[in-house]
C-alpha atoms as a PDB file:
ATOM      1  CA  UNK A   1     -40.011 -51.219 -12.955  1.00  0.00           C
ATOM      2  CA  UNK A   2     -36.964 -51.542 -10.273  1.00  0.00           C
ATOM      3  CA  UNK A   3     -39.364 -49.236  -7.699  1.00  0.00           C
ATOM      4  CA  UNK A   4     -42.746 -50.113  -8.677  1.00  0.00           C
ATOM      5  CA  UNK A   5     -44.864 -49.624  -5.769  1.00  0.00           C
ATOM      6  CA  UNK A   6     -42.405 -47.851  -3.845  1.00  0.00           C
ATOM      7  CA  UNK A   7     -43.083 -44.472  -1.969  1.00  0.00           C
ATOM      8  CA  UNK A   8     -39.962 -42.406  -1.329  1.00  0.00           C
ATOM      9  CA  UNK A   9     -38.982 -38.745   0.134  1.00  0.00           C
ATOM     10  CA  UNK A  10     -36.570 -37.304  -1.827  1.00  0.00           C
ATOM     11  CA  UNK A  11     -34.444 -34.142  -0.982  1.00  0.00           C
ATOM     12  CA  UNK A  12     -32.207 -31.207  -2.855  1.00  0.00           C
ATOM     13  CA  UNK A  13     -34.349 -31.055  -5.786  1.00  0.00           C
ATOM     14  CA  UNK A  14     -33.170 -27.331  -6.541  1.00  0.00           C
ATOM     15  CA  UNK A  15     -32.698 -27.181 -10.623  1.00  0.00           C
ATOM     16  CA  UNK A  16     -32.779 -29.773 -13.130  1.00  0.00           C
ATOM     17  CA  UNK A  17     -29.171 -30.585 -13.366  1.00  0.00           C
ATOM     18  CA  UNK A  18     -29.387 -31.657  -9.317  1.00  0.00           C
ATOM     19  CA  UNK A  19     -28.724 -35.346  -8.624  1.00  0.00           C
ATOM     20  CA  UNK A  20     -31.725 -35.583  -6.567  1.00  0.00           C
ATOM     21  CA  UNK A  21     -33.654 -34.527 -10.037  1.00  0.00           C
ATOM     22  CA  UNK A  22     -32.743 -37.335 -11.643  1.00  0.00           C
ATOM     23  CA  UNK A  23     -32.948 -39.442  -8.994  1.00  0.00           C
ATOM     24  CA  UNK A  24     -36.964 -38.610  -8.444  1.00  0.00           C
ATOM     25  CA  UNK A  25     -37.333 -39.144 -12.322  1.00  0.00           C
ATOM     26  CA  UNK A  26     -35.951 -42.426 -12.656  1.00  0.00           C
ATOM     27  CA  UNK A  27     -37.794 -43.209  -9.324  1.00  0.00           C
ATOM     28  CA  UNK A  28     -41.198 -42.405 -11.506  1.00  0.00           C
ATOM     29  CA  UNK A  29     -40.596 -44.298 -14.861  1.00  0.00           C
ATOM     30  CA  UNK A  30     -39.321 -47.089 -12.467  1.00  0.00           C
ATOM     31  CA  UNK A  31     -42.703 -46.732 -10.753  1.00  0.00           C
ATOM     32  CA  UNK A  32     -42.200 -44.955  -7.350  1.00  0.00           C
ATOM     33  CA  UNK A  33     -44.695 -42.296  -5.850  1.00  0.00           C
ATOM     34  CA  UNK A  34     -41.918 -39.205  -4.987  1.00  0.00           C
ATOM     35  CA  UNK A  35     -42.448 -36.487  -2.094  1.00  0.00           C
ATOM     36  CA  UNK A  36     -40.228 -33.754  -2.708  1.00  0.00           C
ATOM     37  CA  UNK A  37     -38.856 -31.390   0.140  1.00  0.00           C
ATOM     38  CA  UNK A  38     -37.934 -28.124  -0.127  1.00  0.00           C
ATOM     39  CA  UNK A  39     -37.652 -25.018   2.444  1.00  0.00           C
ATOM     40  CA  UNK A  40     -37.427 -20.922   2.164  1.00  0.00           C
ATOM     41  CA  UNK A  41     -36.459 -19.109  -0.755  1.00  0.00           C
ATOM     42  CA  UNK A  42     -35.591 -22.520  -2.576  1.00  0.00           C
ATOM     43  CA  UNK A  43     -39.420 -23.764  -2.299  1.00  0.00           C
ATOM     44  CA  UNK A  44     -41.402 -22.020  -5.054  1.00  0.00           C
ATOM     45  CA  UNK A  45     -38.076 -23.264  -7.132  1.00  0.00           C
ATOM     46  CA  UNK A  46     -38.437 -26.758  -6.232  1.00  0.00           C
ATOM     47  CA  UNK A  47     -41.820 -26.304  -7.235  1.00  0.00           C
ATOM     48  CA  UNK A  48     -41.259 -25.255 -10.575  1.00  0.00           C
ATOM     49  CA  UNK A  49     -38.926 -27.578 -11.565  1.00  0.00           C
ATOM     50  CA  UNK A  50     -40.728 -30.376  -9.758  1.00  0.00           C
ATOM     51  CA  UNK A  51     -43.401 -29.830 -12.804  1.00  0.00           C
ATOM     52  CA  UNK A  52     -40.328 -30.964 -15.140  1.00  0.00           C
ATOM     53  CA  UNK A  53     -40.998 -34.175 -13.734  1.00  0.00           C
ATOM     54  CA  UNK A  54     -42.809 -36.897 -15.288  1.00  0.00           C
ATOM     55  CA  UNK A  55     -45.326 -36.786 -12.780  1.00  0.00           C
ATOM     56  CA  UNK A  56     -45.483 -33.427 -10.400  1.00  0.00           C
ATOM     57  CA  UNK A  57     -45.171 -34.807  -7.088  1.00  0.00           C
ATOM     58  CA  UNK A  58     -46.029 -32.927  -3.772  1.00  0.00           C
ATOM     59  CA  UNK A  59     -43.060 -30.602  -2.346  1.00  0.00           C
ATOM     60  CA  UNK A  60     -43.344 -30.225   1.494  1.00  0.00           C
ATOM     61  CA  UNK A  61     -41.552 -27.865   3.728  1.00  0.00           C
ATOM     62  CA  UNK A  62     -38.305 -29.506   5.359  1.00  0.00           C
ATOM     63  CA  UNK A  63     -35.156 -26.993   6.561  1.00  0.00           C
ATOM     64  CA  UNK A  64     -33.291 -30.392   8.047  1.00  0.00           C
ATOM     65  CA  UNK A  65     -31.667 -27.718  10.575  1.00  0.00           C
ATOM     66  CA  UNK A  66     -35.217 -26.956  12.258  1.00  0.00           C
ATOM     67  CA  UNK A  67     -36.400 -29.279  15.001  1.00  0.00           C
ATOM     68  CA  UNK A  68     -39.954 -28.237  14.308  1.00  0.00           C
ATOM     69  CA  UNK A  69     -40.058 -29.270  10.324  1.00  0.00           C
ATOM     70  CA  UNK A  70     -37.965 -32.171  11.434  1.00  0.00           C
ATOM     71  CA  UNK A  71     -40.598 -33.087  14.252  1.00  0.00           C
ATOM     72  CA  UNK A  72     -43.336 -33.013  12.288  1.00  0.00           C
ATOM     73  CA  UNK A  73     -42.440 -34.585   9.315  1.00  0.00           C
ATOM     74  CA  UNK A  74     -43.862 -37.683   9.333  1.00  0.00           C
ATOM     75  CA  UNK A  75     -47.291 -36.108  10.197  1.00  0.00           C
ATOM     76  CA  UNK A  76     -47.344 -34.196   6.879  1.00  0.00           C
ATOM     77  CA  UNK A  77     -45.744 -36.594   5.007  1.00  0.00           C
ATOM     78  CA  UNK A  78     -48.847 -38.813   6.273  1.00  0.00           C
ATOM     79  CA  UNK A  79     -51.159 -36.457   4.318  1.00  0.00           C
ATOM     80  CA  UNK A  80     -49.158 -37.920   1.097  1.00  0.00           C
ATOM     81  CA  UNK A  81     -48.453 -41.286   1.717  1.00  0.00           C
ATOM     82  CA  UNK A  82     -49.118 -43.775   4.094  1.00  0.00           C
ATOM     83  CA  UNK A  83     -45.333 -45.088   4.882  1.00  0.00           C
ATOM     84  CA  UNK A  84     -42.107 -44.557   3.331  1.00  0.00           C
ATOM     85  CA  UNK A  85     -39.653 -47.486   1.261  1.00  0.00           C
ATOM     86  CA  UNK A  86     -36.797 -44.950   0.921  1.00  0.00           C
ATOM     87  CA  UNK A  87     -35.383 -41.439   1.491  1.00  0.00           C
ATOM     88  CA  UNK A  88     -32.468 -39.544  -0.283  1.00  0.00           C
ATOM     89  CA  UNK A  89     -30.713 -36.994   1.597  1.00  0.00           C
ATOM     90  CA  UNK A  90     -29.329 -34.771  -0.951  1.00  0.00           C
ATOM     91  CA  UNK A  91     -28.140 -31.888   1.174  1.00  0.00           C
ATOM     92  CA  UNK A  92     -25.334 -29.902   2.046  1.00  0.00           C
ATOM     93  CA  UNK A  93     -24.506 -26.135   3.056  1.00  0.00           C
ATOM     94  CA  UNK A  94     -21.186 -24.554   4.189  1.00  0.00           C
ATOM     95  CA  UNK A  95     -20.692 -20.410   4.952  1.00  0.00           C
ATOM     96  CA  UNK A  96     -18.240 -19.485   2.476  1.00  0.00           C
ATOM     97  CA  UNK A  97     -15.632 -18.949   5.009  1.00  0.00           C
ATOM     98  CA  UNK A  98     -15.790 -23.071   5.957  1.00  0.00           C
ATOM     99  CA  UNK A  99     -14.312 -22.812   2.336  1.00  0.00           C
ATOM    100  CA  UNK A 100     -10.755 -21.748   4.062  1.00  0.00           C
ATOM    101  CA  UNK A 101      -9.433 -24.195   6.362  1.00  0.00           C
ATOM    102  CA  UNK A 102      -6.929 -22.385   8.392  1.00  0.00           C
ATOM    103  CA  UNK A 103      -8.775 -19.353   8.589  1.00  0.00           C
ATOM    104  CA  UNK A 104     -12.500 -20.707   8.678  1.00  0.00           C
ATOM    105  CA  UNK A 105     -14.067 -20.469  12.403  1.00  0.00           C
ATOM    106  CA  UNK A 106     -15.696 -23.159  14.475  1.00  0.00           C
ATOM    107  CA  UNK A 107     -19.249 -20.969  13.905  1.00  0.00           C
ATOM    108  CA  UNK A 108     -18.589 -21.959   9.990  1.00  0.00           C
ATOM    109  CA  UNK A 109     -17.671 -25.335  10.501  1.00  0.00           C
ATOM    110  CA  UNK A 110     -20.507 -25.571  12.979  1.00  0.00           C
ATOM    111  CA  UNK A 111     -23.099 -24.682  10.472  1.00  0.00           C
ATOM    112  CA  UNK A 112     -21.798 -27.078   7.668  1.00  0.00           C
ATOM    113  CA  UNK A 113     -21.570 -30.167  10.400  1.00  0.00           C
ATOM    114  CA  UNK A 114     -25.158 -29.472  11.100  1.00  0.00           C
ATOM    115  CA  UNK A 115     -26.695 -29.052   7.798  1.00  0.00           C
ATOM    116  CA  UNK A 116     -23.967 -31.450   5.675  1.00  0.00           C
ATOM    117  CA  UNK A 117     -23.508 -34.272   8.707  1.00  0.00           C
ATOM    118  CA  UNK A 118     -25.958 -34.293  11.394  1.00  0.00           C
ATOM    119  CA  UNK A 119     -28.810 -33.576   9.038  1.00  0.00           C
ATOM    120  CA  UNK A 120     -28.506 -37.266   7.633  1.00  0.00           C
ATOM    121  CA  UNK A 121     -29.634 -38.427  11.565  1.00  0.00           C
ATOM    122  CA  UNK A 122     -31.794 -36.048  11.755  1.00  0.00           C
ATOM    123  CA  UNK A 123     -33.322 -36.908   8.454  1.00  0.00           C
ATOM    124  CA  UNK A 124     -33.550 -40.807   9.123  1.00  0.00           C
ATOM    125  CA  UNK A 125     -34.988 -40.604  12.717  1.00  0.00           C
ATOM    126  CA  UNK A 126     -37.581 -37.580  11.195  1.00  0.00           C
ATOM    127  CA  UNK A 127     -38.572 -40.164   8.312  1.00  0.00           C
ATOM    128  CA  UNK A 128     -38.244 -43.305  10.617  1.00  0.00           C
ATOM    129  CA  UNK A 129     -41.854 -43.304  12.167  1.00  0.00           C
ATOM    130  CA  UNK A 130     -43.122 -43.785   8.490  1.00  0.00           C
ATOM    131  CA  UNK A 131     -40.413 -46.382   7.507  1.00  0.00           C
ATOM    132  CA  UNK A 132     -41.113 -50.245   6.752  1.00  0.00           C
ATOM    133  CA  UNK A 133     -38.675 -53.048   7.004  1.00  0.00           C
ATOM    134  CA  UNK A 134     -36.812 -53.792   3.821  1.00  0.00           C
ATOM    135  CA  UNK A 135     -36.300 -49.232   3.603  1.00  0.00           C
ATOM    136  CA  UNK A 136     -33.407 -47.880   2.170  1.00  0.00           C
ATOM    137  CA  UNK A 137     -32.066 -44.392   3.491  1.00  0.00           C
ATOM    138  CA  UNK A 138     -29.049 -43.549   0.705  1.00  0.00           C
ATOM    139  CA  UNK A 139     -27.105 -39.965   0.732  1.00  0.00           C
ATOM    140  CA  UNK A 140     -24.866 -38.373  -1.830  1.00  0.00           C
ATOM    141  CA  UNK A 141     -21.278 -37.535  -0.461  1.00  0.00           C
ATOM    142  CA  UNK A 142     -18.056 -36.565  -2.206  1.00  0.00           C
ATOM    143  CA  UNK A 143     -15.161 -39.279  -1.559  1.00  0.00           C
ATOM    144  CA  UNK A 144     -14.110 -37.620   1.844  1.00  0.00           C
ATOM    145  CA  UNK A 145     -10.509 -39.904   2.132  1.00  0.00           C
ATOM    146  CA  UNK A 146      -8.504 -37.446   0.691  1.00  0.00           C
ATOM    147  CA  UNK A 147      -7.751 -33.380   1.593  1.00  0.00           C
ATOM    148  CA  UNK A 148      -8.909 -32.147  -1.608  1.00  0.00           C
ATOM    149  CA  UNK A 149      -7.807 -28.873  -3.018  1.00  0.00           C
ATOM    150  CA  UNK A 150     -10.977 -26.224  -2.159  1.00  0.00           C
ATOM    151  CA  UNK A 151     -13.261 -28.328  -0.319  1.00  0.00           C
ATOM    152  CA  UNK A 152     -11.235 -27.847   2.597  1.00  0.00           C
ATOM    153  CA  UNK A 153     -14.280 -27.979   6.298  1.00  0.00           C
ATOM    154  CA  UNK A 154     -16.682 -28.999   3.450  1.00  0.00           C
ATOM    155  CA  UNK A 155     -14.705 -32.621   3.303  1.00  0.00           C
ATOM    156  CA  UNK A 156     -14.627 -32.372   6.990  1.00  0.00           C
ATOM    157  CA  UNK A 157     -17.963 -32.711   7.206  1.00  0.00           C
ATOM    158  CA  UNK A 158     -18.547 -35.267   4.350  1.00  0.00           C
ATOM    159  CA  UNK A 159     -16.126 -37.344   6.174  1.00  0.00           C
ATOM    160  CA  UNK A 160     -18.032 -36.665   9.214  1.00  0.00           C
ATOM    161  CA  UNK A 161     -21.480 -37.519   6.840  1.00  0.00           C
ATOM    162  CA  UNK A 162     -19.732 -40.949   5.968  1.00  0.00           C
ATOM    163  CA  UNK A 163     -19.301 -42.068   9.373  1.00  0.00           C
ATOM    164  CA  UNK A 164     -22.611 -40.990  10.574  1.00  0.00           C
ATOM    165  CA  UNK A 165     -23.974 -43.630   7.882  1.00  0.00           C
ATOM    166  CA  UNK A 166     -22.163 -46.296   9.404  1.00  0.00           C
ATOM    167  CA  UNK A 167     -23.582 -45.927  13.079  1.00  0.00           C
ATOM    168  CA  UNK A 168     -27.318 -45.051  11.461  1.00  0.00           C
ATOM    169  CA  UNK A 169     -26.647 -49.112   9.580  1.00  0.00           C
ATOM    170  CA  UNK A 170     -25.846 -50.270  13.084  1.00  0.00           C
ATOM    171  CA  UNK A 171     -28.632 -48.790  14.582  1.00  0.00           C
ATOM    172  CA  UNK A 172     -31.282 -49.081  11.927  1.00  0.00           C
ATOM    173  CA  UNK A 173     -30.016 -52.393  11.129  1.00  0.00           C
ATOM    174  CA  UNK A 174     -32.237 -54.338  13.266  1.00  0.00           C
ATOM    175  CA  UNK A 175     -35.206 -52.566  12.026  1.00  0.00           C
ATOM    176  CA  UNK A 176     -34.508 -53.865   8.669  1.00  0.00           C
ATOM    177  CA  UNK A 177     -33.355 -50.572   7.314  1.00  0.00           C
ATOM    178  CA  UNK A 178     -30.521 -50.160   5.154  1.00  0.00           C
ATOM    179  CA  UNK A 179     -28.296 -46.814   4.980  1.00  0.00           C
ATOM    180  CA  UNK A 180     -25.780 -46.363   1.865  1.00  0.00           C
ATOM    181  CA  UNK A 181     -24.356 -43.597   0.124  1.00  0.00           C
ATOM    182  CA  UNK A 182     -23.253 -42.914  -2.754  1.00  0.00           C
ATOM    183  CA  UNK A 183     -20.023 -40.692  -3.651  1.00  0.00           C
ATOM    184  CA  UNK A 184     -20.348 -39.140  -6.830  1.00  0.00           C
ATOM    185  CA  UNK A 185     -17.757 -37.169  -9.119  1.00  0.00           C
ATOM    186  CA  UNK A 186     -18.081 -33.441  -8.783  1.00  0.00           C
ATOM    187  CA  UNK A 187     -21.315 -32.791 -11.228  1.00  0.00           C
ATOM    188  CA  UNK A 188     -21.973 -29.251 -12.120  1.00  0.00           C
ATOM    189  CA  UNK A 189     -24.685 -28.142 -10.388  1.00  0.00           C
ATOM    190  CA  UNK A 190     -26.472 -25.120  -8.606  1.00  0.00           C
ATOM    191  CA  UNK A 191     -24.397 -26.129  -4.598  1.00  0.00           C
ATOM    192  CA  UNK A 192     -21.375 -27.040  -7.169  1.00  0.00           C
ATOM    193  CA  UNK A 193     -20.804 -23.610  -8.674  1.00  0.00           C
ATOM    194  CA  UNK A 194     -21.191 -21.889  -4.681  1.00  0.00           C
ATOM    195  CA  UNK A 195     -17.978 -23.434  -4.197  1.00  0.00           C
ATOM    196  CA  UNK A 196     -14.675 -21.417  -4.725  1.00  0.00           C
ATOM    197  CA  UNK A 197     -12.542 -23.345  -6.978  1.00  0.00           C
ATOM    198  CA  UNK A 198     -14.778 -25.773  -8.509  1.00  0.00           C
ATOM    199  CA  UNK A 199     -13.803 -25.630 -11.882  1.00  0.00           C
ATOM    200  CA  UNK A 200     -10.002 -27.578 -10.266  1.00  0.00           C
ATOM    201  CA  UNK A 201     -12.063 -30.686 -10.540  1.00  0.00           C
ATOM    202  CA  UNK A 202     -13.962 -29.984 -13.480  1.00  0.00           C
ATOM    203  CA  UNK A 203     -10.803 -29.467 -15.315  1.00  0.00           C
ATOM    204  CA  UNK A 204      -9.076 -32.345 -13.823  1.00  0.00           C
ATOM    205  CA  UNK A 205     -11.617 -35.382 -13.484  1.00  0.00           C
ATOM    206  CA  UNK A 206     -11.564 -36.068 -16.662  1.00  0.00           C
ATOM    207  CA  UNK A 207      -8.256 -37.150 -17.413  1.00  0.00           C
ATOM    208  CA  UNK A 208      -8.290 -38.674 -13.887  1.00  0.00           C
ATOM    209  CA  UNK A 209     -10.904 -41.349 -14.653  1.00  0.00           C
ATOM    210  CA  UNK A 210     -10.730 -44.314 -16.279  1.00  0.00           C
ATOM    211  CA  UNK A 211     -13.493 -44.943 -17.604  1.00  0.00           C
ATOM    212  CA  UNK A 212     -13.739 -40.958 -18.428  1.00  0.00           C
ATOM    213  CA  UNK A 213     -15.883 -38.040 -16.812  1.00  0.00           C
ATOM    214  CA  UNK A 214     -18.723 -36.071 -17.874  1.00  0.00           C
ATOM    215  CA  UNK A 215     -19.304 -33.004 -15.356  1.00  0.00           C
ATOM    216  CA  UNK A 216     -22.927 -32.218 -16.982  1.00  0.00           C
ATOM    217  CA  UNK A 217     -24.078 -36.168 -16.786  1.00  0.00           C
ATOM    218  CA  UNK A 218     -25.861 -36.803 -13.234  1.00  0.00           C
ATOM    219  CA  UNK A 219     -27.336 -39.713 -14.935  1.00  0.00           C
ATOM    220  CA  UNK A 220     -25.050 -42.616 -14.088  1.00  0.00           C
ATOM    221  CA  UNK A 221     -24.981 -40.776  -9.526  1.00  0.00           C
ATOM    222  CA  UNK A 222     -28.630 -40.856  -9.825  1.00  0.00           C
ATOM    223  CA  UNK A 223     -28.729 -44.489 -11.096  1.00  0.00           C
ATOM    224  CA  UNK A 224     -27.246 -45.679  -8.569  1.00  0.00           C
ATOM    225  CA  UNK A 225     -28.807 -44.063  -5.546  1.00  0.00           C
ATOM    226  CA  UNK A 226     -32.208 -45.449  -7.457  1.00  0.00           C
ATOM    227  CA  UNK A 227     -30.668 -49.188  -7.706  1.00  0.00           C
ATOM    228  CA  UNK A 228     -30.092 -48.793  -3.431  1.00  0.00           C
ATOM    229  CA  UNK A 229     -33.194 -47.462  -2.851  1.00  0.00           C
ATOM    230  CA  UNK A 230     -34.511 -50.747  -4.675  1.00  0.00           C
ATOM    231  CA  UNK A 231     -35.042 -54.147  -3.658  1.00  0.00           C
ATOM    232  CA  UNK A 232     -31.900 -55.168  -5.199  1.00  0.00           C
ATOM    233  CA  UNK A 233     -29.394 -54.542  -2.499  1.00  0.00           C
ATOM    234  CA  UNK A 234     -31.098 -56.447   0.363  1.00  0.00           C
ATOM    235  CA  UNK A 235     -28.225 -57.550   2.337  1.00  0.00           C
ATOM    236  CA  UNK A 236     -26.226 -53.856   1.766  1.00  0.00           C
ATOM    237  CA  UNK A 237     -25.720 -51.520   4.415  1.00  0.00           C
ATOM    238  CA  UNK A 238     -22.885 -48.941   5.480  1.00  0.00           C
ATOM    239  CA  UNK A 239     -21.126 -49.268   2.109  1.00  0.00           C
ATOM    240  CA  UNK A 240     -20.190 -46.363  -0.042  1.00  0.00           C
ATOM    241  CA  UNK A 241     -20.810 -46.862  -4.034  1.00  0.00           C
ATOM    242  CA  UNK A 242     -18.810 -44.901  -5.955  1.00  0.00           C
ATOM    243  CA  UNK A 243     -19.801 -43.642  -9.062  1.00  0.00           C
ATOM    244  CA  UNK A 244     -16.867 -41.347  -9.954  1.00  0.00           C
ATOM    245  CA  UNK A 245     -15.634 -42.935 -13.366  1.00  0.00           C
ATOM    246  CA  UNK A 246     -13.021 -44.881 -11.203  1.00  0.00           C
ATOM    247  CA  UNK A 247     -11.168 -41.814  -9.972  1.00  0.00           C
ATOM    248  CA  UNK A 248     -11.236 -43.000  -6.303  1.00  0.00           C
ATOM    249  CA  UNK A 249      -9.572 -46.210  -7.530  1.00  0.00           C
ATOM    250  CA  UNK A 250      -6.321 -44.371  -9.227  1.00  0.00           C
ATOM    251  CA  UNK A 251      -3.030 -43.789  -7.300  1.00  0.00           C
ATOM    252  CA  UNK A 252      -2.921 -40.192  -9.131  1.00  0.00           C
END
């Protein structure tokens, strides 16, 4: 029972083959109380699937680009639970022309630094009026060192993502709040297959990793972002986990 006891807002539950999924069900047979968020056309989704859970938690409205659903947050959240040990910001959103790096525009990249960069400040200060000392804010990012073949303003903003989690450590730091993420191999899921090219990695991964690649597993991603959320990293903040089957390790 690594969360027993533990209350935690959880984000980008969209189908069952999401990261965040699996994160919120190992959260509940590890014996956390989930919030789910969800916004727009996604919502009565996240609903649906959120009964696939082992316990159906509450889904509450949450478009991290909207100051209003951002501001009042922790008032609805309140209506749930009465603080917060963790959040998991599992979002990210690019036009499909951010998908072309010489050609894509600044309005593109604008819109995927907001929702895929900015959104994980926005999240933590949103969620911050409900945290406790000893909280864990983790997000999912996709190892932004390297120019990677398709991802093109995408990595942009996950490298921009990365470095916001190292000033939100400084700052939260004194509060007793640790920020991690963790950088997972590509997985195939729903914002997976929106992205031109995907299948490059799928086909490639594999052979890549040492200790081997399974593109339909979000098991071993979601384990981890569970184990920071815990108790068990208590002197962990800033750091990036990889769980990529050792890919980010290999010199090709």
């Amino acid at each position: 029972m690594l969360l027993e006891g533990k209350k935690l807002l959880i984000t980008g539950v969209l189908m069952d083959s999401s990261i965040a999924f699996h994160v919120a069900k190992i959260a509940q047979e590890q014996g956390a109380e989930v919030v789910l968020t969800s916004f727009g056309r996604t919502f009565k989704i996240t609903q649906t699937i959120a009964k696939r859970l082992p316990t159906t938690p509450p889904v509450i409205e949450l478009d991290v680009t909207n100051p209003e659903d951002l501001g009042s947050l922790a008032e609805r959240l309140g209506e749930h639970v009465d603080h917060l040990d963790g959040v998991l910001h599992s979002i990210g959103f690019a036009p499909q022309g951010a998908f072309n790096f010489m050609e894509g525009t600044f309005e593109d990249v604008s819109v995927a630094m907001h929702a895929s960069a900015y959104s994980l400040k926005s999240l933590a200060v949103a969620a911050l009026p409900l945290m406790t000392a000893g909280g864990s804010v983790v997000g999912l990012t996709f190892d932004a060192k390297f120019a990677w073949p398709v991802y093109d303003w995408m990595g942009v903003a996950k490298a921009a993502f990365e470095s916001t989690n190292r000033y939100l450590a400084r700052d939260l730091g004194p509060k007793g709040i640790r920020c991690n993420l963790v950088a997972a191999g590509p997985i195939r899921t729903t914002a997976a297959k929106s992205i031109p090219g995907f299948q490059t990695f799928e086909e490639t991964w594999n052979t890549r990793a040492p200790l081997g690649w399974d593109v339909n597993n979000a098991v071993p991603a979601a384990q981890a972002c569970a184990a920071l959320l815990s108790d068990w990293f208590p002197a962990t903040t800033g750091e990036i986990v990889h769980v990529d089957g050792g890919v980010h390790a290999m010199g090709q």
